[in-house]
C-alpha atoms as a PDB file:
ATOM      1  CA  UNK A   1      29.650 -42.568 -27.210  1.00  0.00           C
ATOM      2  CA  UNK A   2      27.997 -41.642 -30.364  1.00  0.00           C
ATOM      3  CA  UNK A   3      25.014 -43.591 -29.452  1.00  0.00           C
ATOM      4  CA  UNK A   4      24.857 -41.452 -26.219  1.00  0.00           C
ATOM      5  CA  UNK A   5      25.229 -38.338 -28.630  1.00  0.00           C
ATOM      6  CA  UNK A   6      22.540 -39.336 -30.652  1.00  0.00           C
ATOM      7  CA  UNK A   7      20.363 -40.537 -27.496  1.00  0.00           C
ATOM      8  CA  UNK A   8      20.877 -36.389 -25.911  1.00  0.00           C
ATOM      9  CA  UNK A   9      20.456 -34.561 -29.219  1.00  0.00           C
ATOM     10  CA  UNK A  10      17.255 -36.208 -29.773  1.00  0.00           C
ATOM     11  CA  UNK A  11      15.993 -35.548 -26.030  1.00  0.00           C
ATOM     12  CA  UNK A  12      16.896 -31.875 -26.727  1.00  0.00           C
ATOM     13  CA  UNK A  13      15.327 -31.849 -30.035  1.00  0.00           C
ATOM     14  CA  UNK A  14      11.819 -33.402 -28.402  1.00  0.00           C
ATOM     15  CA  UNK A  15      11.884 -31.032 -25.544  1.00  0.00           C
ATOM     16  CA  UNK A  16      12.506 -27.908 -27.601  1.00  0.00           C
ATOM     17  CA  UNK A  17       8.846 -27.475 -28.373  1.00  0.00           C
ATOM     18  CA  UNK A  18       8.317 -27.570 -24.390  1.00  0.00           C
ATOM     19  CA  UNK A  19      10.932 -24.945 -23.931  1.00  0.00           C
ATOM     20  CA  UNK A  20       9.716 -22.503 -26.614  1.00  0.00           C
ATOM     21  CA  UNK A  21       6.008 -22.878 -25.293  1.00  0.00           C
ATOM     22  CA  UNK A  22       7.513 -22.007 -21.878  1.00  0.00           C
ATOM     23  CA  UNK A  23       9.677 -19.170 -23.113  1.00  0.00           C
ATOM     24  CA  UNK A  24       6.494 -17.389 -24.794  1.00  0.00           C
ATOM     25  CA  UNK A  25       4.656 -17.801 -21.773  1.00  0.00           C
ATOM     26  CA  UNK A  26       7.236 -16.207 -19.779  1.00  0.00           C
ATOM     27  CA  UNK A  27       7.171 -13.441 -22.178  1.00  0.00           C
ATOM     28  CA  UNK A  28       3.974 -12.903 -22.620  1.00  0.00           C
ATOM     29  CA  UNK A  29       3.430 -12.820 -18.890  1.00  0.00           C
ATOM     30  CA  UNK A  30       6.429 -10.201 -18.739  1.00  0.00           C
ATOM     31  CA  UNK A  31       5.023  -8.304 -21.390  1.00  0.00           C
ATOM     32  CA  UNK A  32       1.876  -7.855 -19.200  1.00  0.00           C
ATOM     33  CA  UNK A  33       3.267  -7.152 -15.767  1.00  0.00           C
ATOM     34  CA  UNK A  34       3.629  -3.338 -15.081  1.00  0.00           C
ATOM     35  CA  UNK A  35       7.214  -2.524 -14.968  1.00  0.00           C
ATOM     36  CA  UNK A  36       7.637   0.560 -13.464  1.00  0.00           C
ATOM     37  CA  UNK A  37       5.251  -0.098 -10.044  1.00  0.00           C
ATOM     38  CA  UNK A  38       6.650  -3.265  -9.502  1.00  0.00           C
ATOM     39  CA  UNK A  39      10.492  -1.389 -10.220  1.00  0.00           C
ATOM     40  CA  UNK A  40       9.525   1.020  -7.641  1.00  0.00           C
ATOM     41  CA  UNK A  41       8.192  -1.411  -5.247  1.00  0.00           C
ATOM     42  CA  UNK A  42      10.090  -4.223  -4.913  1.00  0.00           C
ATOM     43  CA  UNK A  43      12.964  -1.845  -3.744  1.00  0.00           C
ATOM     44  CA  UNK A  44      11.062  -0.605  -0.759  1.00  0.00           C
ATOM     45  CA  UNK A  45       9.912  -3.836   0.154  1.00  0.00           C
ATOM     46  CA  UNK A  46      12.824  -5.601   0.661  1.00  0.00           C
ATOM     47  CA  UNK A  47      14.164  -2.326   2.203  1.00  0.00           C
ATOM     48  CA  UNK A  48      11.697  -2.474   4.263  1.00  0.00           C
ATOM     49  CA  UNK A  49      11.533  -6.114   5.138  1.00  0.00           C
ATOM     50  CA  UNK A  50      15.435  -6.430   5.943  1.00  0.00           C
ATOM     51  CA  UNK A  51      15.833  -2.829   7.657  1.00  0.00           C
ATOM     52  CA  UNK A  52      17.534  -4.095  10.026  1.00  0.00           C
ATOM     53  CA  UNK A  53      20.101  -5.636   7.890  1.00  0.00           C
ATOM     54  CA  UNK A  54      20.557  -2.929   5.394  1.00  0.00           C
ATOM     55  CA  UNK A  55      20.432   0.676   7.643  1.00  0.00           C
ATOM     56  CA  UNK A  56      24.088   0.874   9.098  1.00  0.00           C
ATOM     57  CA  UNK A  57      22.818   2.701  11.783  1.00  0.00           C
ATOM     58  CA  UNK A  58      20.513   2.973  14.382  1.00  0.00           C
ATOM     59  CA  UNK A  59      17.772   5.762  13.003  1.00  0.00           C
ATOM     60  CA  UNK A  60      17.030   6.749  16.308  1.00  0.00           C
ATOM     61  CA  UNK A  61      20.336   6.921  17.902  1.00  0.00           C
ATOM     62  CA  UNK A  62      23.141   9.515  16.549  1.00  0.00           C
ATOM     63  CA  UNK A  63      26.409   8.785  14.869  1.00  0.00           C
ATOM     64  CA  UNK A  64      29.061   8.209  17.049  1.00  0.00           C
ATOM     65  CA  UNK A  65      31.663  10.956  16.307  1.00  0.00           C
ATOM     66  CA  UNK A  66      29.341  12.681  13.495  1.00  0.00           C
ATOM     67  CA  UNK A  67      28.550  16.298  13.582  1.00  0.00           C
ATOM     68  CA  UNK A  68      24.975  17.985  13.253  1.00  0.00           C
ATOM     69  CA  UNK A  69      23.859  18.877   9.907  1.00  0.00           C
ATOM     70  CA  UNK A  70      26.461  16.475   8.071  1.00  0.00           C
ATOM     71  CA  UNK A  71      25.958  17.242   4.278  1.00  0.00           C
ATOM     72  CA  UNK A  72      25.501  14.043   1.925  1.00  0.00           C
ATOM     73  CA  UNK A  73      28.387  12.072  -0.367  1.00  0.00           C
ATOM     74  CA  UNK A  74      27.620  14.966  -3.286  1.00  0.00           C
ATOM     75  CA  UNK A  75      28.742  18.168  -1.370  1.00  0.00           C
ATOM     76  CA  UNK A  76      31.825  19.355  -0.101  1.00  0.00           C
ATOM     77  CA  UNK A  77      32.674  18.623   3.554  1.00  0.00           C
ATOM     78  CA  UNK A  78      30.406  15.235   3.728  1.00  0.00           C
ATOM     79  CA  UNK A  79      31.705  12.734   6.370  1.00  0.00           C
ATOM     80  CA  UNK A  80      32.132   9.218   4.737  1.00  0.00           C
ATOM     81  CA  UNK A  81      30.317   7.403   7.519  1.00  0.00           C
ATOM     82  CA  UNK A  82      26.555   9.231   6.526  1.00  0.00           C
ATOM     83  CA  UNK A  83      26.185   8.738   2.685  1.00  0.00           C
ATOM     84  CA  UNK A  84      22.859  11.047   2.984  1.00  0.00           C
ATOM     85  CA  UNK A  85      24.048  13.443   5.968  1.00  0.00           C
ATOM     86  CA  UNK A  86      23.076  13.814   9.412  1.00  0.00           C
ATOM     87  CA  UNK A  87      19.926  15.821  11.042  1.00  0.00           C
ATOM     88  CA  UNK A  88      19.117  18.178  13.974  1.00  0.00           C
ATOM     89  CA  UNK A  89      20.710  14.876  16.043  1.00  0.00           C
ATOM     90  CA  UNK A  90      23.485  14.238  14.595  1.00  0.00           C
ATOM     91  CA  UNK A  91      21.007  10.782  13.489  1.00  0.00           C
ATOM     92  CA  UNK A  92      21.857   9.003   9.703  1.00  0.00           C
ATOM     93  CA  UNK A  93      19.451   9.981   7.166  1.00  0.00           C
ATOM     94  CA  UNK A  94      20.157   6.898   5.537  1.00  0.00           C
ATOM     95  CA  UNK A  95      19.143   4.840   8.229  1.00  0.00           C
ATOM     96  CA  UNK A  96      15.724   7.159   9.068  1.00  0.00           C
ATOM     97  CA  UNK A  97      14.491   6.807   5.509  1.00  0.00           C
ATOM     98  CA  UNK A  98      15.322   3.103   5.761  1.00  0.00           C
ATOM     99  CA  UNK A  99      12.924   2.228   8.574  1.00  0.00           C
ATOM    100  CA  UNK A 100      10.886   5.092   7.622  1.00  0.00           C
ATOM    101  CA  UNK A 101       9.844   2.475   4.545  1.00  0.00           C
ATOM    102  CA  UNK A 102       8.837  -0.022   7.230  1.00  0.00           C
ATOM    103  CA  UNK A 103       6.652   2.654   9.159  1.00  0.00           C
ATOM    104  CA  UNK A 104       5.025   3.861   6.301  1.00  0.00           C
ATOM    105  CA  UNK A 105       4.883   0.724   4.557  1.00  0.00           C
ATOM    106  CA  UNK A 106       2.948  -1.416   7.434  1.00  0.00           C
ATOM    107  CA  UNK A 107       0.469   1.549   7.768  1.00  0.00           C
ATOM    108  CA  UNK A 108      -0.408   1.778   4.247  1.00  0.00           C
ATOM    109  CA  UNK A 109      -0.941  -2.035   4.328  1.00  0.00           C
ATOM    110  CA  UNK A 110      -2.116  -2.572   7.948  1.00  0.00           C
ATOM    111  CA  UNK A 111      -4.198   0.505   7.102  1.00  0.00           C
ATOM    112  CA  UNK A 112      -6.333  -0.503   4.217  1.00  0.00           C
ATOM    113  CA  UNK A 113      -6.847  -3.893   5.438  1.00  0.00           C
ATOM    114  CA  UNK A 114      -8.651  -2.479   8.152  1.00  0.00           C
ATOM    115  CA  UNK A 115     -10.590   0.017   5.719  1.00  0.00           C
ATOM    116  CA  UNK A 116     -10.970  -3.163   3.122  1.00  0.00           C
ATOM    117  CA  UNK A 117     -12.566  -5.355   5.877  1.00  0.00           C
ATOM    118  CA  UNK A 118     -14.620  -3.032   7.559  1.00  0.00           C
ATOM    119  CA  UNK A 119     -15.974  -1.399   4.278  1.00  0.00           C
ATOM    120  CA  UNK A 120     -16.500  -4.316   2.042  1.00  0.00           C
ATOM    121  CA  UNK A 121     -18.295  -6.768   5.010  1.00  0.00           C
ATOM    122  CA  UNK A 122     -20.804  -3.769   5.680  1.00  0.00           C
ATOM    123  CA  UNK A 123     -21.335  -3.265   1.855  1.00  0.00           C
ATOM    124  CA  UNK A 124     -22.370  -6.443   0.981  1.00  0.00           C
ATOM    125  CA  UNK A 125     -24.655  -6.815   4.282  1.00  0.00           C
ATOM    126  CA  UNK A 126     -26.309  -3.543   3.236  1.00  0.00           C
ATOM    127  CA  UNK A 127     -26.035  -4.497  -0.491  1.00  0.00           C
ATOM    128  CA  UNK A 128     -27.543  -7.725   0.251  1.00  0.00           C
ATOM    129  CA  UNK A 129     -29.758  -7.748   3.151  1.00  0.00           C
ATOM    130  CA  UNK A 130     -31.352  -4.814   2.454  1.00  0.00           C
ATOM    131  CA  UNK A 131     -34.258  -3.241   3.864  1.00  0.00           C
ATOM    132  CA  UNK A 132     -33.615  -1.268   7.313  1.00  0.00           C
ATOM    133  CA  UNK A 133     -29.756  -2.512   7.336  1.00  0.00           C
ATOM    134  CA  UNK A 134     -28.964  -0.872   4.043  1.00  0.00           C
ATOM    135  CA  UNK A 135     -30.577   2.199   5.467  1.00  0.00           C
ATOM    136  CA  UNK A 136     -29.047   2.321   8.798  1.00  0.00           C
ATOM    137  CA  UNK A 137     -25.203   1.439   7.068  1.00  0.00           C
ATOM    138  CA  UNK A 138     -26.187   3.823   4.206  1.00  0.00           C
ATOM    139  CA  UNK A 139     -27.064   6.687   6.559  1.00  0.00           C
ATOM    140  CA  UNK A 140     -23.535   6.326   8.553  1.00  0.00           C
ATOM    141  CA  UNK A 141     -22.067   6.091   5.285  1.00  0.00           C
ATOM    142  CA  UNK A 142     -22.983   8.931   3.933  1.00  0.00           C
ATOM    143  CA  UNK A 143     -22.307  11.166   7.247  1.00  0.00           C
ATOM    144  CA  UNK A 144     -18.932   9.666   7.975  1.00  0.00           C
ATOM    145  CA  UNK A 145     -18.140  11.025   3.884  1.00  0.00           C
ATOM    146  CA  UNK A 146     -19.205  14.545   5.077  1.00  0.00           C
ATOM    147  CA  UNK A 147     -16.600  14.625   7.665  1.00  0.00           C
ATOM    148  CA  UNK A 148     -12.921  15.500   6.189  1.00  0.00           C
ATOM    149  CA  UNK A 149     -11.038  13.102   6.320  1.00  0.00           C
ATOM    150  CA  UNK A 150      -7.880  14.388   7.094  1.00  0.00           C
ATOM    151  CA  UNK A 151      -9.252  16.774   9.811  1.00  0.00           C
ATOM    152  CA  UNK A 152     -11.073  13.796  11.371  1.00  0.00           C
ATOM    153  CA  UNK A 153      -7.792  11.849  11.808  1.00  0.00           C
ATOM    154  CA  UNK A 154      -6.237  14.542  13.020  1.00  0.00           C
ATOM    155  CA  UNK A 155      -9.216  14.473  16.188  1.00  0.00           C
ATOM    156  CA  UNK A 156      -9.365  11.051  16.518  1.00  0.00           C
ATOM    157  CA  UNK A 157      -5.229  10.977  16.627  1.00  0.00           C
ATOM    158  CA  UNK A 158      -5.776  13.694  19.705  1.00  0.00           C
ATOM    159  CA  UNK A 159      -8.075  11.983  21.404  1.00  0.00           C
ATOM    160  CA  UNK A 160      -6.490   8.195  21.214  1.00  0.00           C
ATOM    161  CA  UNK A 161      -2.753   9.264  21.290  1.00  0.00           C
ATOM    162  CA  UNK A 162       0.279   8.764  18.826  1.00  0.00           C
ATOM    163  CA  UNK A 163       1.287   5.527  18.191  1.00  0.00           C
ATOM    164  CA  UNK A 164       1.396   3.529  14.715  1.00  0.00           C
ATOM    165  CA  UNK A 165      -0.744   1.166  15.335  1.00  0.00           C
ATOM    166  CA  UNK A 166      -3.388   3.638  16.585  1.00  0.00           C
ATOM    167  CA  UNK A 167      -2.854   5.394  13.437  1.00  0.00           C
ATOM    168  CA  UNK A 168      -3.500   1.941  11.779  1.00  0.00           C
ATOM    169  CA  UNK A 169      -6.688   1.827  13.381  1.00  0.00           C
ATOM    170  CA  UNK A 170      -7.510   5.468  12.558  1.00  0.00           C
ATOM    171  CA  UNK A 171      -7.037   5.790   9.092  1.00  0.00           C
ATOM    172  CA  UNK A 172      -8.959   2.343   8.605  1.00  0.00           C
ATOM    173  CA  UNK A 173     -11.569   4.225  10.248  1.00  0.00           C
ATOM    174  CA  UNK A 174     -11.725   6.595   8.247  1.00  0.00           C
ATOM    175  CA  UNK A 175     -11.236   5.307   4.783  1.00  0.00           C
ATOM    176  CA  UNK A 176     -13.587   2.311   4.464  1.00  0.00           C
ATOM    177  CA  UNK A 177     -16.583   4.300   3.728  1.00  0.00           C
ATOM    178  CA  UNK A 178     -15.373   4.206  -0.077  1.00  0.00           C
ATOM    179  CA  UNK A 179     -15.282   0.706  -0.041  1.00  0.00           C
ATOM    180  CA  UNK A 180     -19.023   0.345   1.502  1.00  0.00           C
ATOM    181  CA  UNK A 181     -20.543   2.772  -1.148  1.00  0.00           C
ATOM    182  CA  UNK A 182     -18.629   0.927  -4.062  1.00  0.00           C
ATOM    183  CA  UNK A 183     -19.265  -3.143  -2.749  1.00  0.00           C
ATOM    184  CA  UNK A 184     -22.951  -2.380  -2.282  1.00  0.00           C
ATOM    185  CA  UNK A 185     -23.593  -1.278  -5.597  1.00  0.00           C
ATOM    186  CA  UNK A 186     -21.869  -4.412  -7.342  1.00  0.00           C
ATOM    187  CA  UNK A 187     -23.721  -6.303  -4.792  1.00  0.00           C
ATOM    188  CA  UNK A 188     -27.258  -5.101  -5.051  1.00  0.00           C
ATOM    189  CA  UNK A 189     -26.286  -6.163  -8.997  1.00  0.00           C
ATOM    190  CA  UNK A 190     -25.621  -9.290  -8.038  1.00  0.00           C
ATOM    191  CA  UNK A 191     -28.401 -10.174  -5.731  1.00  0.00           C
ATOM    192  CA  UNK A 192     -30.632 -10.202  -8.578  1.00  0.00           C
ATOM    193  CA  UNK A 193     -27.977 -12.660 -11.052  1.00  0.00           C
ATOM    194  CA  UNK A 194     -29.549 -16.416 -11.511  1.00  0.00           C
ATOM    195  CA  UNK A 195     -27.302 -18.284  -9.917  1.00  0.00           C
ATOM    196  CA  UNK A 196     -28.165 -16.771  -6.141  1.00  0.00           C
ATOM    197  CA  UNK A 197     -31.581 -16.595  -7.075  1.00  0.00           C
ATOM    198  CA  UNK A 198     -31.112 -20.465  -7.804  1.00  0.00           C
ATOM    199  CA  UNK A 199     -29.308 -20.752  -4.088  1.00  0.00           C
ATOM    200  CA  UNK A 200     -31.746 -18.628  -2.336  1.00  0.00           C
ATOM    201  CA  UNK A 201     -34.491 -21.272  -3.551  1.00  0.00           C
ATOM    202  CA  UNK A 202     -32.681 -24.473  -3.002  1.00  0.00           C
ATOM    203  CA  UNK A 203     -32.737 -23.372   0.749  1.00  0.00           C
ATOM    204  CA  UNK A 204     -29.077 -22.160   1.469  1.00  0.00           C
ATOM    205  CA  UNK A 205     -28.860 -19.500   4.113  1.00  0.00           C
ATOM    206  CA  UNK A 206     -28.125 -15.909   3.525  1.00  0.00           C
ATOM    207  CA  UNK A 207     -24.320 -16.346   4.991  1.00  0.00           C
ATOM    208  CA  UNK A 208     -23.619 -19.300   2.617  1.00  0.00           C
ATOM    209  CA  UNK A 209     -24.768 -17.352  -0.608  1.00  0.00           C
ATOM    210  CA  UNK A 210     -22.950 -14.387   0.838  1.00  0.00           C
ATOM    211  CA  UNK A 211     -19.749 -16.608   1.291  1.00  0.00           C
ATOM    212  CA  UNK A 212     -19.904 -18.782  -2.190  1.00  0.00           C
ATOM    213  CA  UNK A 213     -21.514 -16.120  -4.485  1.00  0.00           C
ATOM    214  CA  UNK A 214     -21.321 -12.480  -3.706  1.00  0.00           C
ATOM    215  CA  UNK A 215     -18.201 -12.687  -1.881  1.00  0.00           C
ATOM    216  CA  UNK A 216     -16.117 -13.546  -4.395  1.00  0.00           C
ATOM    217  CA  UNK A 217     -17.682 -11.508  -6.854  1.00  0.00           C
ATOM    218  CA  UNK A 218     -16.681  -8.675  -5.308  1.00  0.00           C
ATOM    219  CA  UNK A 219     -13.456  -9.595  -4.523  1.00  0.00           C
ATOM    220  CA  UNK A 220     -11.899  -7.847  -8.074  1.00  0.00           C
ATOM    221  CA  UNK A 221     -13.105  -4.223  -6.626  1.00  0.00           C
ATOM    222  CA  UNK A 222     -12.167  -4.508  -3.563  1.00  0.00           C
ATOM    223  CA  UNK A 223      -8.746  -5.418  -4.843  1.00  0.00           C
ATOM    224  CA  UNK A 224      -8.690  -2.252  -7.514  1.00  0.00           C
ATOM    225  CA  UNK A 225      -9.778  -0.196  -4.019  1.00  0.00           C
ATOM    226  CA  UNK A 226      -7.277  -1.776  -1.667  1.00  0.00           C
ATOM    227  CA  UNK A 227      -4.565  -0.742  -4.114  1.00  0.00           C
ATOM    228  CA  UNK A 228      -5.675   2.814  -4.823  1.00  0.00           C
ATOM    229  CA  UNK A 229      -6.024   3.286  -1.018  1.00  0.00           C
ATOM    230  CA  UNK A 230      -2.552   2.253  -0.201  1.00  0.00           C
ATOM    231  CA  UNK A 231      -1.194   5.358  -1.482  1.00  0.00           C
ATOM    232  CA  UNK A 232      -3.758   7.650  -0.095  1.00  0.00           C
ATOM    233  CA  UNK A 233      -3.394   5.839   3.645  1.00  0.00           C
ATOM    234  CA  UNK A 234       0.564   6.895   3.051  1.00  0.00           C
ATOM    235  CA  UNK A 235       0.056   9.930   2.211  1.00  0.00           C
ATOM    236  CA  UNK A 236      -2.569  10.271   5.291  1.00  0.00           C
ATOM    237  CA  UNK A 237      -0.004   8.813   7.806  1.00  0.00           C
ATOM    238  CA  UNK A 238       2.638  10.779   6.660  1.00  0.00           C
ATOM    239  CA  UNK A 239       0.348  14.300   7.101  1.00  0.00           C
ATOM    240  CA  UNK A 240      -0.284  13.078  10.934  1.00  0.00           C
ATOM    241  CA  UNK A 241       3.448  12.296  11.216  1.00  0.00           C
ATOM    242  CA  UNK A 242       4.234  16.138   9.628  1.00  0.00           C
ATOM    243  CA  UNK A 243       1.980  17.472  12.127  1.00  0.00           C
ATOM    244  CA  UNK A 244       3.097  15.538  15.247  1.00  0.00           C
ATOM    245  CA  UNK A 245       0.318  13.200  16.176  1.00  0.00           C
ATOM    246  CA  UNK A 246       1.294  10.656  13.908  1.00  0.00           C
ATOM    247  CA  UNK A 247       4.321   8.368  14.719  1.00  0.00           C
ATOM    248  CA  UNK A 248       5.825   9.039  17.937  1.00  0.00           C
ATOM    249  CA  UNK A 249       9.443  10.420  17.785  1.00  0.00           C
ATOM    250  CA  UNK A 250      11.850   9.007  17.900  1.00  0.00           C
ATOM    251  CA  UNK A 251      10.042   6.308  15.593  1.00  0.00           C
ATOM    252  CA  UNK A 252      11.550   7.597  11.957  1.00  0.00           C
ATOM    253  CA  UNK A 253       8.679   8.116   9.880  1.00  0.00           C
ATOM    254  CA  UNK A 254       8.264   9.834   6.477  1.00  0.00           C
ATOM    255  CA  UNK A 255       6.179  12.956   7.128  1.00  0.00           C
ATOM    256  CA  UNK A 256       8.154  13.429  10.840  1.00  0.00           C
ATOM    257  CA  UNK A 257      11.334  13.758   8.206  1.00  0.00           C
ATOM    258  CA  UNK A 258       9.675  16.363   6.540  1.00  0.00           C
ATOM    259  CA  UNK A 259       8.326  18.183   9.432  1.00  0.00           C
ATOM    260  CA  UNK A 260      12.396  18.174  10.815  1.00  0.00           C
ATOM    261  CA  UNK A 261      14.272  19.668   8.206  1.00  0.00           C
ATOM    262  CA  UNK A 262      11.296  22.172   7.033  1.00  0.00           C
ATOM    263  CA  UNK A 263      13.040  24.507   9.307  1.00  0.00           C
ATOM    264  CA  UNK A 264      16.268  24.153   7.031  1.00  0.00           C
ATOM    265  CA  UNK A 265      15.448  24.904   3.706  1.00  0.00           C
ATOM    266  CA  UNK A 266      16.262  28.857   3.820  1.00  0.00           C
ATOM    267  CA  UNK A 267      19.762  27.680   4.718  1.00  0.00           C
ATOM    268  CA  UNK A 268      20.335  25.486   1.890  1.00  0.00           C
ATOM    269  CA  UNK A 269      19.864  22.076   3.792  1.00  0.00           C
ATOM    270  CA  UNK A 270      17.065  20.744   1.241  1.00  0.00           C
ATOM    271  CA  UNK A 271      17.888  17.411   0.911  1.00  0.00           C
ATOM    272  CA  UNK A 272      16.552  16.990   4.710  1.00  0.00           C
ATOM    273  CA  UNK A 273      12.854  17.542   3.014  1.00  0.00           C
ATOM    274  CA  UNK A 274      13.340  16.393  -0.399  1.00  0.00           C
ATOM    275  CA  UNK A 275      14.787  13.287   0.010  1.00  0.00           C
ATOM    276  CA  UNK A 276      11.395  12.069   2.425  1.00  0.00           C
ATOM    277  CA  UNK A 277       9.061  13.869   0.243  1.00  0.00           C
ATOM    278  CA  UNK A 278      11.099  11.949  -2.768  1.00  0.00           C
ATOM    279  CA  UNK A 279      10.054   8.581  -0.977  1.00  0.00           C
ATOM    280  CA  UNK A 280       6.701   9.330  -0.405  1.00  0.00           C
ATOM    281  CA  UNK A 281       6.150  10.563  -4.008  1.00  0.00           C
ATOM    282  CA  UNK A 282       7.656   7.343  -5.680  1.00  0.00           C
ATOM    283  CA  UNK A 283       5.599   5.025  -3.352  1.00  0.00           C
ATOM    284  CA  UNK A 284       2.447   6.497  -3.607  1.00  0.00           C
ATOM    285  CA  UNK A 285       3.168   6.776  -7.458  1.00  0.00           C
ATOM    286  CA  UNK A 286       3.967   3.262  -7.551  1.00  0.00           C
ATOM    287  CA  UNK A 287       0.756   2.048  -5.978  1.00  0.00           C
ATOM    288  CA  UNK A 288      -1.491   4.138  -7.970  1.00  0.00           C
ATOM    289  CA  UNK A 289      -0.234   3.047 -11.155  1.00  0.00           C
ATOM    290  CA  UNK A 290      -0.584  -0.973  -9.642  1.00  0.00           C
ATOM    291  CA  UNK A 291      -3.704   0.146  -8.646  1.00  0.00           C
ATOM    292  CA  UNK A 292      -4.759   1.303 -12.510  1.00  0.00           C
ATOM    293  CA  UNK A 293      -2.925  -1.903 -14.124  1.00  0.00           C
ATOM    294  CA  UNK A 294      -5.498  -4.128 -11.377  1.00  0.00           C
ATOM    295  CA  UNK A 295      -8.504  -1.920 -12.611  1.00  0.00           C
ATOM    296  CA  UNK A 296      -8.030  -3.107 -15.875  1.00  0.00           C
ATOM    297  CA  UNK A 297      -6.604  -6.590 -15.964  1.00  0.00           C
ATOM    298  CA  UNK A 298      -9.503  -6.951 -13.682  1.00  0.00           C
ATOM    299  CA  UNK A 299     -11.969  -5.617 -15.316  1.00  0.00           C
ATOM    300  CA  UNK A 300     -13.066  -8.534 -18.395  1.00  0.00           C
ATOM    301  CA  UNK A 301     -14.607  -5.272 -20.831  1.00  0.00           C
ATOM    302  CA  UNK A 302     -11.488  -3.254 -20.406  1.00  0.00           C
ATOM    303  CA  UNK A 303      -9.358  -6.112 -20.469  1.00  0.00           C
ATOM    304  CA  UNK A 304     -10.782  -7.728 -23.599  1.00  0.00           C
ATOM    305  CA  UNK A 305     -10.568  -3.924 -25.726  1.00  0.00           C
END
């Protein structure tokens, strides 16, 4: 037995070194990560994710027995079944800001993929191509940023219908022309670095250098952009949803929240706007502060100050 003692305390003692490497790894990697996006975040992601497990109702559907205009758990009179109150429907609030997450969530992502793709293939083709492309992408560029953006969702949301995915489709429409301005100026940079002026002469076509060298280049900004968009795409869907050619009722959505209990603030019902508008303020908070910690652990000048 003490042979077997001595055996253990000298495997612990050897792998000690290991596990103190592995412990200052772990902290210096905590140390680095940014707390309070990824605090905010991971919340409404898995509340997102498992709607369906967490709401106890169905958003769309009214409480069974409830009564309009319920108050929530902190004022007098509030029914035990809606922690958050009731609206107009007699429908948990609860349960609406639960999938709400989902809606808004998917078209923030959804959304600036579409942007992202769009706007970063046609900036590197006009970054490096050149010639009559970059003038014909430039020229759209630059007239689709002289429409507002807002306003032009709001026509192309008229003309195409309501629906989320439409929505999707529309905001990506709208937003990649950021994405185009900012990948063509890295690229035209990096059309003129060694290494593709090394693959341009050992023969290897324009799509492979675009591929293995200037794609991935690029791939850091695009990043720093998809994150910064996220918020604004939110914030975009939830403005269509507030004005009634966003998300379809009786689809619970964010800015459709807001746009409900608007009419009952002057009677003291605030918690029907605030408690959306809280959402959408954390979220898009959330994002743009990822979207500043990217910029910089991306970025090897600011990240080596």
């Amino acid at each position: 037995m003490a042979f077997v003692t001595e055996q253990t305390r000298a495997a612990l003692a050897g792998s000690a070194p290991i596990l103190a490497g592995l412990r200052r790894r772990w902290l210096r990697l905590a140390a680095g990560l940014p707390v309070v996006p990824l605090a905010i975040l991971i919340p409404f992601v898995l509340i997102a994710v498992f709607a369906n497990v967490v709401a106890p109702y169905d958003p769309t559907e009214p409480i069974p027995g409830a009564k309009l205009f319920e108050p929530p758990f902190w004022a007098d009179g509030a029914n035990p079944a809606a922690l958050l109150g009731t609206d107009f429907q007699g429908r948990d609030i609860l349960s609406r800001l639960i999938y709400g997450a989902r809606v808004s969530l998917i078209v923030g992502v959804m959304g600036t993929i579409v942007a992202g793709g769009v706007g970063t293939t046609l900036g590197i083709m006009a970054g490096y191509l050149g010639g009559w492309v970059d003038q014909v992408i430039m020229r759209i560029t630059d007239a689709w940023l002289a429409l507002p953006a807002l306003v032009f969702a709001i026509f192309l949301a008229t003309m195409v219908g309501p629906s989320m995915w439409n929505i999707i489709i529309i905001l990506g429409a709208v937003y990649w022309t950021r994405y185009a301005r900012v990948i063509r100026g890295e690229v035209l940079s990096l059309r003129e670095r060694e290494y593709v002026k090394l693959a341009e002469i050992a023969g290897a076509s324009s799509a492979r250098v675009i591929l293995r060298h200037v794609l991935p280049n690029v791939l850091n900004s695009a990043m720093v952009l998809a994150s910064l968009t996220i918020g604004v795409v939110i914030i975009a869907e939830a403005s269509l949803s507030f004005l009634g050619v966003g998300v379809p009722p009786p689809e619970p959505a964010w800015g459709s929240m807001l746009a409900d209990g608007r009419s009952m603030l002057m009677v003291g019902d605030w918690w029907l706007t605030v408690l959306p508008g809280l959402c959408i303020m954390m979220v898009v908070l959330a994002t743009q502060l990822m979207g500043d910690w990217l910029r910089v652990r991306l970025d090897p000048q600011l990240r080596n100050l």
